[in-house]
N, C-alpha and C. Protein backbone atom coordinates (compact mmCIF):
# COMPACT_ATOMS: atom_id res chain seq x y z
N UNK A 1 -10.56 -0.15 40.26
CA UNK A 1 -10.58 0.56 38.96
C UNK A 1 -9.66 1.79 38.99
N UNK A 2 -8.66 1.91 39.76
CA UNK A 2 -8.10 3.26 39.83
C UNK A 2 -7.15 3.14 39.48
N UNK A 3 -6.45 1.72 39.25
CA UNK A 3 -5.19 1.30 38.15
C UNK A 3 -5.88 1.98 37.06
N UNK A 4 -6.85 1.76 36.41
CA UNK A 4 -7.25 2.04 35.13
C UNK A 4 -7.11 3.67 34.85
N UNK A 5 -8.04 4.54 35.68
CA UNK A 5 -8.10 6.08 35.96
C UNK A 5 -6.32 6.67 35.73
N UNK A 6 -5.16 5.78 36.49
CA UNK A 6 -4.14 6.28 36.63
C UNK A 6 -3.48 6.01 34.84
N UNK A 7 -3.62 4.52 34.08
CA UNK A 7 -3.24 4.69 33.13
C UNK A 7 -4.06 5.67 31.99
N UNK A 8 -4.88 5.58 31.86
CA UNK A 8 -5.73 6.51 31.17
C UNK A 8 -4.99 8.29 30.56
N UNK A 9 -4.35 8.82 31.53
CA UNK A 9 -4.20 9.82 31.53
C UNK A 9 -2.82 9.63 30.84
N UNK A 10 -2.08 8.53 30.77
CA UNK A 10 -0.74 8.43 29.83
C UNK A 10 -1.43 7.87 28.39
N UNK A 11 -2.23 7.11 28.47
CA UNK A 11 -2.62 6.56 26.91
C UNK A 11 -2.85 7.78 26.20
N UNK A 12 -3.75 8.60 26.86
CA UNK A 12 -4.06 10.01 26.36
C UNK A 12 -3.05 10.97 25.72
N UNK A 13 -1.52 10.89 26.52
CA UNK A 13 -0.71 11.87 26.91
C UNK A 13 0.26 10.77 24.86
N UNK A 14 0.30 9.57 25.37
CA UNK A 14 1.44 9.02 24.42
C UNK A 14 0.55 9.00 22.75
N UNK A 15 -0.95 9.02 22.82
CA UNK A 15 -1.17 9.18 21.57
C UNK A 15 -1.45 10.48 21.11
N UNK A 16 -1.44 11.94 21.91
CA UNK A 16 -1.37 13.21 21.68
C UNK A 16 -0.20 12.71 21.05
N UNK A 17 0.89 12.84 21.76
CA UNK A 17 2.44 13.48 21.61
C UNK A 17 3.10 12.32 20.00
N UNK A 18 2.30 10.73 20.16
CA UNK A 18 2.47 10.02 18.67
C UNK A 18 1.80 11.10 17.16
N UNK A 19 0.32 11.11 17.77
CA UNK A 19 0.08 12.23 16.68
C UNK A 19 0.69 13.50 16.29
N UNK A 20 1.52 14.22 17.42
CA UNK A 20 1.92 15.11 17.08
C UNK A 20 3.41 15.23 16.04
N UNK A 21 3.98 13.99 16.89
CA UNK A 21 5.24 13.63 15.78
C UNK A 21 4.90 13.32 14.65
N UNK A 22 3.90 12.41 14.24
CA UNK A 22 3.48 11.74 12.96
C UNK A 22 3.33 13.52 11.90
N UNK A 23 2.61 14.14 12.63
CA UNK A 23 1.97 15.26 11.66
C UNK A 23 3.30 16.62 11.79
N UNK A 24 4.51 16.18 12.58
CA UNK A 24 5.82 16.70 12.13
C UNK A 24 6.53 16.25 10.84
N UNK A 25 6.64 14.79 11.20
CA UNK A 25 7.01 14.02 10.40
C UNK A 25 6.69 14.31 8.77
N UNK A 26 5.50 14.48 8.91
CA UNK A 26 5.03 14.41 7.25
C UNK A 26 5.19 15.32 6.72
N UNK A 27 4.69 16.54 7.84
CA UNK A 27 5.60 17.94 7.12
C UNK A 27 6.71 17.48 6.51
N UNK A 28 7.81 17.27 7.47
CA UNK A 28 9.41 17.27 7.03
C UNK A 28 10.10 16.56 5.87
N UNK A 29 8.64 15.83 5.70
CA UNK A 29 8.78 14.70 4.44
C UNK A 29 8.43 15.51 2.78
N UNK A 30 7.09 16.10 3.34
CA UNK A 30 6.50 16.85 2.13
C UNK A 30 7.20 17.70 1.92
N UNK A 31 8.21 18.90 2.47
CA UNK A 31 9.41 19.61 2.52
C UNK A 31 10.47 19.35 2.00
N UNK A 32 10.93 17.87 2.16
CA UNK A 32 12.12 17.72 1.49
C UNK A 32 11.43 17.36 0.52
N UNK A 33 10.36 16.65 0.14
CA UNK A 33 10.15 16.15 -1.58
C UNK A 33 9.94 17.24 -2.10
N UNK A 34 9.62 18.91 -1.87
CA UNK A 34 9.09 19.25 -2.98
C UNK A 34 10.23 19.87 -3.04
N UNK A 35 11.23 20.23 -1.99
CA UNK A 35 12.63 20.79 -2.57
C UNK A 35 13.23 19.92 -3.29
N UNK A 36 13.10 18.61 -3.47
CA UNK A 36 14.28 17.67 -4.16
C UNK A 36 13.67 17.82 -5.53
């Protein structure tokens, strides 16, 4: 089980850092729509 323990800590790491882009993203989106 220590394959598992070792991936664990990247699943963690790649859906922080997905969420964090996503909730950049939408900023940058809602930004340009309300300037356009």
């Amino acid at each position: 089980m220590q394959g598992l323990g070792e991936i664990c800590p990247v699943v963690n790491y790649a859906t922080r850092t997905a969420g964090i882009g996503l909730l950049y993203f939408s900023k940058r989106t809602v930004q340009a729509f309300v300037k356009s």
